[in-house]
PDB file of N, CA and C in Angstrom:
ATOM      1  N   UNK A   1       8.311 -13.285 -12.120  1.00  0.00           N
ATOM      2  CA  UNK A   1       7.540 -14.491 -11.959  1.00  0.00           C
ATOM      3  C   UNK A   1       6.370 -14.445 -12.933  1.00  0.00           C
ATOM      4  N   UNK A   2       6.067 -15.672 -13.846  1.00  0.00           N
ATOM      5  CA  UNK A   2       5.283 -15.535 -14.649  1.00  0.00           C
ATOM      6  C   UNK A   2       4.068 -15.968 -14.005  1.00  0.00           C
ATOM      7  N   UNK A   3       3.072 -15.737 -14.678  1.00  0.00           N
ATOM      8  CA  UNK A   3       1.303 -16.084 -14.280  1.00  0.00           C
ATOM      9  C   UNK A   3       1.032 -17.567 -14.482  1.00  0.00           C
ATOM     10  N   UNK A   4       1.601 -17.879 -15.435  1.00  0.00           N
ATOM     11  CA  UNK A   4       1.463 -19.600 -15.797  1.00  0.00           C
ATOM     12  C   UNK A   4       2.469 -20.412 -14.803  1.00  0.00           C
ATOM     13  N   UNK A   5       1.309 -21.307 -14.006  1.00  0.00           N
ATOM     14  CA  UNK A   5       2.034 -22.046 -13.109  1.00  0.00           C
ATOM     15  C   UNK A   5       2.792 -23.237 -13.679  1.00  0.00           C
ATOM     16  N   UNK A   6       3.743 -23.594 -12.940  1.00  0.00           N
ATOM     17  CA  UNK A   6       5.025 -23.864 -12.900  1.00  0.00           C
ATOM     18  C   UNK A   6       4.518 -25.339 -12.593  1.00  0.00           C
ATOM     19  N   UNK A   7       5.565 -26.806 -13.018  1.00  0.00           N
ATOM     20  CA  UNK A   7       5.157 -27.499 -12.400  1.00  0.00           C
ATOM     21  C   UNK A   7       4.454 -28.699 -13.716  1.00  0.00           C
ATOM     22  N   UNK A   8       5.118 -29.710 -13.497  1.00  0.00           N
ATOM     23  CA  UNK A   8       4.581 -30.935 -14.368  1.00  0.00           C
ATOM     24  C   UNK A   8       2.892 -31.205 -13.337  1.00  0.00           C
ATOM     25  N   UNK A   9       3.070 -31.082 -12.279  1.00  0.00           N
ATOM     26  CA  UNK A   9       1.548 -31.202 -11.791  1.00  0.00           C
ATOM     27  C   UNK A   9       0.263 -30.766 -12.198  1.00  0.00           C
ATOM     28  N   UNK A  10       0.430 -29.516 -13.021  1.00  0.00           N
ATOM     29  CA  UNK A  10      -0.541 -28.876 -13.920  1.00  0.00           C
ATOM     30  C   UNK A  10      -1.098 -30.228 -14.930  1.00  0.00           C
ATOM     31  N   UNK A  11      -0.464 -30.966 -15.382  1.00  0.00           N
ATOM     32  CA  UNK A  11      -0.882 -31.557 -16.558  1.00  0.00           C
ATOM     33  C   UNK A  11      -1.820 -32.624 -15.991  1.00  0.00           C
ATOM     34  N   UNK A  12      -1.856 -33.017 -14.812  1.00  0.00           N
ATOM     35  CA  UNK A  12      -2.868 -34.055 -14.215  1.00  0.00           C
ATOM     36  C   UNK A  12      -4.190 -33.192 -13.359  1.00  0.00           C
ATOM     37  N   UNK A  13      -4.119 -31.573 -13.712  1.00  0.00           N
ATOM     38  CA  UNK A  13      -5.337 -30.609 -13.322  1.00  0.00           C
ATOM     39  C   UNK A  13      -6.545 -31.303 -14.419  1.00  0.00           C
ATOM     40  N   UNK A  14      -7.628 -31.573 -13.800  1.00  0.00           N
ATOM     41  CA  UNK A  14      -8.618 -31.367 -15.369  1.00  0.00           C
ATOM     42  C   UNK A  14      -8.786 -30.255 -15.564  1.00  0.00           C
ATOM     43  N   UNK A  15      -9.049 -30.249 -17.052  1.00  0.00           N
ATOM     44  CA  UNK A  15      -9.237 -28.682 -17.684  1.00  0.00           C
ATOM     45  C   UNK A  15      -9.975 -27.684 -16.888  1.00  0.00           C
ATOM     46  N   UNK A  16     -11.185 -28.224 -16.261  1.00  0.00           N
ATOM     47  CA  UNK A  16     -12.326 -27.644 -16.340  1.00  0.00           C
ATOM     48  C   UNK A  16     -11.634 -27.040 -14.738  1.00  0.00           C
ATOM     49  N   UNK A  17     -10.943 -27.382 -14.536  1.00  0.00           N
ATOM     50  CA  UNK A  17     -10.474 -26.683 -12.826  1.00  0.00           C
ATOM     51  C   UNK A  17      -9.383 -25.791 -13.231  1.00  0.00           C
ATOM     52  N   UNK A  18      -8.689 -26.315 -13.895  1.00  0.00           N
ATOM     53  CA  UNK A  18      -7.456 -25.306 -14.293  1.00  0.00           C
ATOM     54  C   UNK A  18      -7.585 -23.832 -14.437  1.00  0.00           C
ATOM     55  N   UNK A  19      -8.404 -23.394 -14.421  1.00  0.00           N
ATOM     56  CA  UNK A  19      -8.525 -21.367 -14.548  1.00  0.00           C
ATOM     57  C   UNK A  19      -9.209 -21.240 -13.449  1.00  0.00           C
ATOM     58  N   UNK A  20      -9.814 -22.434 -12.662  1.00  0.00           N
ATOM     59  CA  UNK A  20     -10.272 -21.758 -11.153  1.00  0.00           C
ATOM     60  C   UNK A  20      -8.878 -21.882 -10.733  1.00  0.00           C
ATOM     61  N   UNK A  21      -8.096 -23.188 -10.433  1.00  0.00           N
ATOM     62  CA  UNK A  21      -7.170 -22.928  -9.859  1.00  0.00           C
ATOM     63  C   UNK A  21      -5.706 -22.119 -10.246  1.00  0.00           C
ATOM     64  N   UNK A  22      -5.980 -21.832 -11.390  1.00  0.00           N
ATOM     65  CA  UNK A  22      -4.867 -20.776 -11.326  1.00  0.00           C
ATOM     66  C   UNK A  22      -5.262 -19.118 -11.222  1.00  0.00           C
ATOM     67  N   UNK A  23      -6.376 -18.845 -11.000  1.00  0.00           N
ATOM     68  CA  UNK A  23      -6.977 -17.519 -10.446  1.00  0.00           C
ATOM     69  C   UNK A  23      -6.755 -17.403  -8.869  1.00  0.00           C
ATOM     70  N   UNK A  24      -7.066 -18.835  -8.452  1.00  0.00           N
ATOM     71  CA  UNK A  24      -6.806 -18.936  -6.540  1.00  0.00           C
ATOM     72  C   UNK A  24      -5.173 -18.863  -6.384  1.00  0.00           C
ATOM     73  N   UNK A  25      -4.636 -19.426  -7.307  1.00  0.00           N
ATOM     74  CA  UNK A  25      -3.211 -18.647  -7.568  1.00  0.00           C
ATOM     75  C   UNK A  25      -2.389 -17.735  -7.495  1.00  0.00           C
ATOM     76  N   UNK A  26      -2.997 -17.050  -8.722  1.00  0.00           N
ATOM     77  CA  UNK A  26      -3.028 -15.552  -8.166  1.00  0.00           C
ATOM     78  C   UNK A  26      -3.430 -14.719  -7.346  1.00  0.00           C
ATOM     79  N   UNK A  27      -4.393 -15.261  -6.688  1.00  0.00           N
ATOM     80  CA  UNK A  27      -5.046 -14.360  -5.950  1.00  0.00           C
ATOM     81  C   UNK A  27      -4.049 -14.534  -4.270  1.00  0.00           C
ATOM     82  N   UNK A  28      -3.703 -15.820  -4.529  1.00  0.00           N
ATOM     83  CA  UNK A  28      -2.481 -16.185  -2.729  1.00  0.00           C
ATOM     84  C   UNK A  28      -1.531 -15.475  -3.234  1.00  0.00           C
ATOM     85  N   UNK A  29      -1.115 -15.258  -4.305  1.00  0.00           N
ATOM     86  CA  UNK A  29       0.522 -14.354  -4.604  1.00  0.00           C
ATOM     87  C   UNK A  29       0.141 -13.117  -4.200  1.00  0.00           C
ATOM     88  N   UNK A  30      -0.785 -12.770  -4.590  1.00  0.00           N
ATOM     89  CA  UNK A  30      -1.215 -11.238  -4.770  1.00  0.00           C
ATOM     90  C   UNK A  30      -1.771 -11.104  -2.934  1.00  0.00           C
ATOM     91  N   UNK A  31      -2.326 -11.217  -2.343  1.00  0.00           N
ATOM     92  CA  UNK A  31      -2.194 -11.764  -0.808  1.00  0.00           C
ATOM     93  C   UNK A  31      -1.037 -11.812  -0.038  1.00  0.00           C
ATOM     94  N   UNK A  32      -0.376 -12.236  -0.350  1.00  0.00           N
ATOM     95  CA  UNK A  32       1.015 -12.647   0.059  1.00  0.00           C
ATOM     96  C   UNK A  32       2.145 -11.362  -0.159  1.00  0.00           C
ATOM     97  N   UNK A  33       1.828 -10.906  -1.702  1.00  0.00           N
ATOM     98  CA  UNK A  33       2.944  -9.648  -1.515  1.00  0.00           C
ATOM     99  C   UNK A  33       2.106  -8.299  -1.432  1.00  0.00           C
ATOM    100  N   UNK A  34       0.502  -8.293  -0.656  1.00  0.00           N
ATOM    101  CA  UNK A  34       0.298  -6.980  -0.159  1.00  0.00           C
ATOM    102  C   UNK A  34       0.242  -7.568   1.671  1.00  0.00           C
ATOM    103  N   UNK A  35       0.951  -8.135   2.070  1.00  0.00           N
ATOM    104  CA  UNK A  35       1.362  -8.482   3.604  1.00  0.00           C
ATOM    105  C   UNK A  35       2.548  -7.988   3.728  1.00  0.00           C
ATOM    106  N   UNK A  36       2.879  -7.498   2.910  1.00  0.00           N
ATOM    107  CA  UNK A  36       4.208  -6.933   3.198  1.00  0.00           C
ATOM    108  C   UNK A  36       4.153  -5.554   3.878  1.00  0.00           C
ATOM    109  N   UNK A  37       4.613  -5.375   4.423  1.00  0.00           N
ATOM    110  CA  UNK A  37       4.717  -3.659   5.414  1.00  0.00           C
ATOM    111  C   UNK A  37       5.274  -2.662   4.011  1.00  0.00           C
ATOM    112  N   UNK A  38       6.183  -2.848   3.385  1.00  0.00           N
ATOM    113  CA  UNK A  38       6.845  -2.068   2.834  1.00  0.00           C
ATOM    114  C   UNK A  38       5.796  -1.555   1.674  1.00  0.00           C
ATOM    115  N   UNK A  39       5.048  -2.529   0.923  1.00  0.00           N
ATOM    116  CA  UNK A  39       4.516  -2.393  -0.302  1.00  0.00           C
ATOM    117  C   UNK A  39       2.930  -1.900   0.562  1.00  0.00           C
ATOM    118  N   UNK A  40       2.358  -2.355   1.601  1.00  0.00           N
ATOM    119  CA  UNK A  40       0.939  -1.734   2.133  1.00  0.00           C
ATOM    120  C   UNK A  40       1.834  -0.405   2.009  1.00  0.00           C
ATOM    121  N   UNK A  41       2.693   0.066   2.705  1.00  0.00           N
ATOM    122  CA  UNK A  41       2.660   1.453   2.547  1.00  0.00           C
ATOM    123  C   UNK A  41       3.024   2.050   1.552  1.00  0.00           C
ATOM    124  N   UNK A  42       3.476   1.793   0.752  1.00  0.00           N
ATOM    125  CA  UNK A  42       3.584   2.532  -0.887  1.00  0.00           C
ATOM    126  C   UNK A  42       2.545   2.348  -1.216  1.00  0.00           C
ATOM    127  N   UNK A  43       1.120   1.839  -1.352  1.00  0.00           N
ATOM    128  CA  UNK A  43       0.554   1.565  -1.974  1.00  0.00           C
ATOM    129  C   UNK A  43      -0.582   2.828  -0.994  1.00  0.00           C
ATOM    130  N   UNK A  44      -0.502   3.137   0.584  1.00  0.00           N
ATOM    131  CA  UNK A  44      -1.170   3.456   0.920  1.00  0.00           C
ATOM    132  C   UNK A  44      -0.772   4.769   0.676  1.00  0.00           C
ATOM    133  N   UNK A  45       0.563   5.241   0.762  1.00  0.00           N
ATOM    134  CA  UNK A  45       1.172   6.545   0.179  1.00  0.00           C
ATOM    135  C   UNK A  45       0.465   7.169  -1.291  1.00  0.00           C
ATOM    136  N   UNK A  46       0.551   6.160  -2.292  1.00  0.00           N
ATOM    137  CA  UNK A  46       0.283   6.424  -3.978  1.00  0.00           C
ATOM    138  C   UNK A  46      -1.687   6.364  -3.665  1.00  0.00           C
ATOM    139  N   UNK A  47      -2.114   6.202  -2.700  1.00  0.00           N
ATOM    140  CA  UNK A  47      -3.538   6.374  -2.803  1.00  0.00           C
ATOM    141  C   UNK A  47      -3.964   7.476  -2.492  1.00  0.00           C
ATOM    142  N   UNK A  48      -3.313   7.769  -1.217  1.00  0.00           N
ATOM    143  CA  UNK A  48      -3.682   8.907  -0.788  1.00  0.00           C
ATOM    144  C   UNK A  48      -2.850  10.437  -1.655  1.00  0.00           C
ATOM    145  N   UNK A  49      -1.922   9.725  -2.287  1.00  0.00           N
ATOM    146  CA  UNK A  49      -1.471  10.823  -3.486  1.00  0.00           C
ATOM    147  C   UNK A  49      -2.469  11.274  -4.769  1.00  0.00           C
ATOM    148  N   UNK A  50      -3.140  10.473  -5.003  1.00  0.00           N
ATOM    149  CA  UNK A  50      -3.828  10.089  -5.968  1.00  0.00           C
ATOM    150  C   UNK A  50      -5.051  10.674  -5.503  1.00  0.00           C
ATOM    151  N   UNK A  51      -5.514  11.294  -4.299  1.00  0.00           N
ATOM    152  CA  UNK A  51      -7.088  11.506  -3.935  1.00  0.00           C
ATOM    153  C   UNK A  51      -6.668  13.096  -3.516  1.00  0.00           C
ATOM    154  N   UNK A  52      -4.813  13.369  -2.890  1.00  0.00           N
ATOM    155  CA  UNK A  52      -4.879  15.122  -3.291  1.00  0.00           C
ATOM    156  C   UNK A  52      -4.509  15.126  -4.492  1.00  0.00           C
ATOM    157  N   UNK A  53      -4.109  14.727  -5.516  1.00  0.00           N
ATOM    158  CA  UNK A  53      -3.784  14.850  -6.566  1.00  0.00           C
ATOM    159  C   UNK A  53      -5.378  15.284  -7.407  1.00  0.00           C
ATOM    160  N   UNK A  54      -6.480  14.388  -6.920  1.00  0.00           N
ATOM    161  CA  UNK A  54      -7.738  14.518  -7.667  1.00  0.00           C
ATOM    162  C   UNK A  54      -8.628  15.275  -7.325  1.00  0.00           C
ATOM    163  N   UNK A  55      -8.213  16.068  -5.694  1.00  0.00           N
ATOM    164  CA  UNK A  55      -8.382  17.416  -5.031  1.00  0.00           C
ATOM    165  C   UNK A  55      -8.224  18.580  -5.969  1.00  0.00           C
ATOM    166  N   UNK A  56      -6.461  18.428  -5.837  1.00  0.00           N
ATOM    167  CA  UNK A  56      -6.108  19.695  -6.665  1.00  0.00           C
ATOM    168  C   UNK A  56      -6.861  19.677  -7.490  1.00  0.00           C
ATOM    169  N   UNK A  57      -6.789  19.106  -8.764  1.00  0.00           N
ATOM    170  CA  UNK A  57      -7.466  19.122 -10.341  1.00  0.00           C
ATOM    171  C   UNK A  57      -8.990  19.420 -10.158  1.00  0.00           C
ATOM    172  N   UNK A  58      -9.400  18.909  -9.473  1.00  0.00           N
ATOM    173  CA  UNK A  58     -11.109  19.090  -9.483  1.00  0.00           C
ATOM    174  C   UNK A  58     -11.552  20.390  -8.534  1.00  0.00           C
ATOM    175  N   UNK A  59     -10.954  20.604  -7.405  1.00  0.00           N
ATOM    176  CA  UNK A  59     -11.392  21.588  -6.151  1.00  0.00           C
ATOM    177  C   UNK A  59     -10.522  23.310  -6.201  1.00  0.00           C
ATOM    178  N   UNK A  60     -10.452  23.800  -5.465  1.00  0.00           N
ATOM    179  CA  UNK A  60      -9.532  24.708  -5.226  1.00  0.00           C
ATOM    180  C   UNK A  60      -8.475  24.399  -4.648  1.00  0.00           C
ATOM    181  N   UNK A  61      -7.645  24.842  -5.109  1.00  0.00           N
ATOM    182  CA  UNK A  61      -6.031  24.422  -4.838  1.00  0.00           C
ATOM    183  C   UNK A  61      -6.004  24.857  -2.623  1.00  0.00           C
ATOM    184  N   UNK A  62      -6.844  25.081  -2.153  1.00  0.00           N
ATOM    185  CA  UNK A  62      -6.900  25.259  -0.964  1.00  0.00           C
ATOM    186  C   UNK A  62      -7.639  23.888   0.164  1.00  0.00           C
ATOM    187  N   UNK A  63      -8.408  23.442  -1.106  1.00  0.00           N
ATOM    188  CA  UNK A  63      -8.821  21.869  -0.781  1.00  0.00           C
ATOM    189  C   UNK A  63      -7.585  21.177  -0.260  1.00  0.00           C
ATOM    190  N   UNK A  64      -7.159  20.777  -1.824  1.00  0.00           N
ATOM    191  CA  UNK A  64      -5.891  19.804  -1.817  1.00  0.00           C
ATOM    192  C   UNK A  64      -4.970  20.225  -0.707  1.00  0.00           C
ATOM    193  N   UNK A  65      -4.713  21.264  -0.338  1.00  0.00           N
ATOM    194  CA  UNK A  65      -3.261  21.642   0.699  1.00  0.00           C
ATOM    195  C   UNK A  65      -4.501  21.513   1.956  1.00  0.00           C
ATOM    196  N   UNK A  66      -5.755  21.641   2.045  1.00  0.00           N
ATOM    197  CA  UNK A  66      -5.932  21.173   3.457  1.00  0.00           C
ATOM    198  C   UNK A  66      -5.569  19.803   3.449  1.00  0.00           C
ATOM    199  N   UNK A  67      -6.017  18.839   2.634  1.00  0.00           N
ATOM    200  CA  UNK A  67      -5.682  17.176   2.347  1.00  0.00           C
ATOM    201  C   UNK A  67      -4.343  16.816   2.396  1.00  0.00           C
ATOM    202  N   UNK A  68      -3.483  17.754   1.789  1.00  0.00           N
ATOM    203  CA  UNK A  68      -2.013  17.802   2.281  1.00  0.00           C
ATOM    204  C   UNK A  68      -1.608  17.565   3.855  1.00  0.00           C
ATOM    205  N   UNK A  69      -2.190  18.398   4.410  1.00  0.00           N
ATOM    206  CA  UNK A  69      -1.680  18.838   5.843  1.00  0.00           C
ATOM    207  C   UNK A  69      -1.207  17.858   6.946  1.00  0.00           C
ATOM    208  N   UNK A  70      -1.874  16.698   6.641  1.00  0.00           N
ATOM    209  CA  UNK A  70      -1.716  15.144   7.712  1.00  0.00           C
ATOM    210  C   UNK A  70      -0.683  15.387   7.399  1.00  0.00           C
ATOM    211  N   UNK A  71      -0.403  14.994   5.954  1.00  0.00           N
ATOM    212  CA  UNK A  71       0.825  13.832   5.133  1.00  0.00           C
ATOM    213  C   UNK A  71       2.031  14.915   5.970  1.00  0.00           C
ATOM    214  N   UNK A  72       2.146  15.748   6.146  1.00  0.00           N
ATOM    215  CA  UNK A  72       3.060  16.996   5.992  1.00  0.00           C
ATOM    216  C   UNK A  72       3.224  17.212   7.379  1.00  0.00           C
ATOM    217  N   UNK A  73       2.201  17.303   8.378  1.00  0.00           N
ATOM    218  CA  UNK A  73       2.558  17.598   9.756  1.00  0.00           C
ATOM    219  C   UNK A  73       2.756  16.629  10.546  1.00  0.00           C
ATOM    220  N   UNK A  74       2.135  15.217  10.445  1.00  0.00           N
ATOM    221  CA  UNK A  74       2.003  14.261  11.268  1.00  0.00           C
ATOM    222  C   UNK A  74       3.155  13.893  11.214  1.00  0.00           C
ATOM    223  N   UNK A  75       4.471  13.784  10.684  1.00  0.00           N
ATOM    224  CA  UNK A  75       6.270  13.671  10.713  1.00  0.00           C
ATOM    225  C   UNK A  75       6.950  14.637  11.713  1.00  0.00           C
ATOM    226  N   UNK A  76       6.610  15.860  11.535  1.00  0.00           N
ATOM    227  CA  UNK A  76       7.128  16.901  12.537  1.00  0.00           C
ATOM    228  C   UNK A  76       6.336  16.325  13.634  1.00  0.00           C
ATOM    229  N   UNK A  77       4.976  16.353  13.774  1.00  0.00           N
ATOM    230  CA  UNK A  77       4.123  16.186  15.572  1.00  0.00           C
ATOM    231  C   UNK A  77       5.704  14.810  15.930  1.00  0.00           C
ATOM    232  N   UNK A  78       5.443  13.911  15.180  1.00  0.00           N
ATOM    233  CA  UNK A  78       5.683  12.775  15.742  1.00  0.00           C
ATOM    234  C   UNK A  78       7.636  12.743  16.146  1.00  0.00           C
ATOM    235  N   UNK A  79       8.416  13.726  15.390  1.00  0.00           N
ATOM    236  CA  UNK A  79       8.890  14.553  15.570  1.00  0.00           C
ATOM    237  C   UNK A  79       9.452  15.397  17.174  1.00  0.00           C
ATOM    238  N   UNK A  80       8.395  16.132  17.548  1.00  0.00           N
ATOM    239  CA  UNK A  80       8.488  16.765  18.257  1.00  0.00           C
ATOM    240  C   UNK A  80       8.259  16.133  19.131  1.00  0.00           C
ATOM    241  N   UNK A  81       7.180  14.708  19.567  1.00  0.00           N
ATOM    242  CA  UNK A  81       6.947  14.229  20.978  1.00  0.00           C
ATOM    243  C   UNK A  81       7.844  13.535  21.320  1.00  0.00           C
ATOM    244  N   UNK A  82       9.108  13.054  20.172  1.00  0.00           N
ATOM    245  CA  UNK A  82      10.225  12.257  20.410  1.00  0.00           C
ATOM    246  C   UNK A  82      11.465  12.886  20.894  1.00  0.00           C
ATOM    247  N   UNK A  83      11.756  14.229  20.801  1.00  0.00           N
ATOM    248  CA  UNK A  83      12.134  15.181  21.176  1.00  0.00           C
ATOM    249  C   UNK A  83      11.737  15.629  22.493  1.00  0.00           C
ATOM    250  N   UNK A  84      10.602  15.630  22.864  1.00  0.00           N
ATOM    251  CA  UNK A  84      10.439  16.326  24.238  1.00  0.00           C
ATOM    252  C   UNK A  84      10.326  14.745  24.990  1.00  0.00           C
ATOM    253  N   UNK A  85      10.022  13.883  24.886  1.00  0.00           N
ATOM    254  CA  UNK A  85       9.996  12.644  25.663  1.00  0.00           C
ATOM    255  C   UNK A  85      11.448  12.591  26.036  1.00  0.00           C
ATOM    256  N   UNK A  86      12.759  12.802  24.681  1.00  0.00           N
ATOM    257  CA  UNK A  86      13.990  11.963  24.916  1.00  0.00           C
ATOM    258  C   UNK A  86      14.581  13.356  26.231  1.00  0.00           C
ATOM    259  N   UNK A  87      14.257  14.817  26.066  1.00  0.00           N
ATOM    260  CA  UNK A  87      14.393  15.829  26.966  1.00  0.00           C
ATOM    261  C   UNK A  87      13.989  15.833  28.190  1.00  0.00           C
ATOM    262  N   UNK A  88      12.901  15.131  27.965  1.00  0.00           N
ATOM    263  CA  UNK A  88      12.192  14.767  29.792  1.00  0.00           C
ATOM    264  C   UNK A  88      12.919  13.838  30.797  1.00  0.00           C
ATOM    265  N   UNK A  89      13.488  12.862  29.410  1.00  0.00           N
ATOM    266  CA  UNK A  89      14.340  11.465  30.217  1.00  0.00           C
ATOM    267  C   UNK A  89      15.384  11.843  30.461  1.00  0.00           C
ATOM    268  N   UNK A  90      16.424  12.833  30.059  1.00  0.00           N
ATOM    269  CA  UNK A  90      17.797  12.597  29.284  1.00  0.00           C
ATOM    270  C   UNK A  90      18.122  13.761  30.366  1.00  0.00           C
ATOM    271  N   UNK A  91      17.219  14.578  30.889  1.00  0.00           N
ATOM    272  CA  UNK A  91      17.592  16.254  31.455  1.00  0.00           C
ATOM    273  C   UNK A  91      17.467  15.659  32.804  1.00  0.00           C
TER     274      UNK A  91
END
């Protein structure tokens, strides 16, 4: 999808509005595809990659792997309470 809006309606914009309204443009697209579940979390994944990533490089490599540790355990915890919940029901 290109940045330049679409649309014989553009040509009856006056000039002087035309780059406000195609910034409010962009700015509802760009709105619109971080509402998405899939892309908030890639985006929240590549941030928080990006801050142990700037751990490691700057701190002691013992920093970054504490900053690691959520990303890494909070799958197993969540993991394990699904496991002993489905054992509590199921036994």
């Amino acid at each position: 999808m290109s940045d330049r809006p679409q649309g014989d309606w553009w040509r009856f914009v006056p000039a002087k509005q035309r780059r406000r309204r195609r910034f409010k443009a962009w700015r509802l697209r760009w709105g619109e595809r971080l509402r998405h579940r899939g892309l908030a979390i890639a985006l929240a994944f590549l941030a928080y990659g990006l801050i142990v990533l700037w751990l490691l490089l700057t701190m002691p490599p013992v920093v970054a792997l504490l900053a690691l540790t959520p990303m890494v355990l909070l799958p197993l915890l969540g993991y394990l309470t699904y496991w002993l919940l489905w054992k509590e029901f199921h036994e």
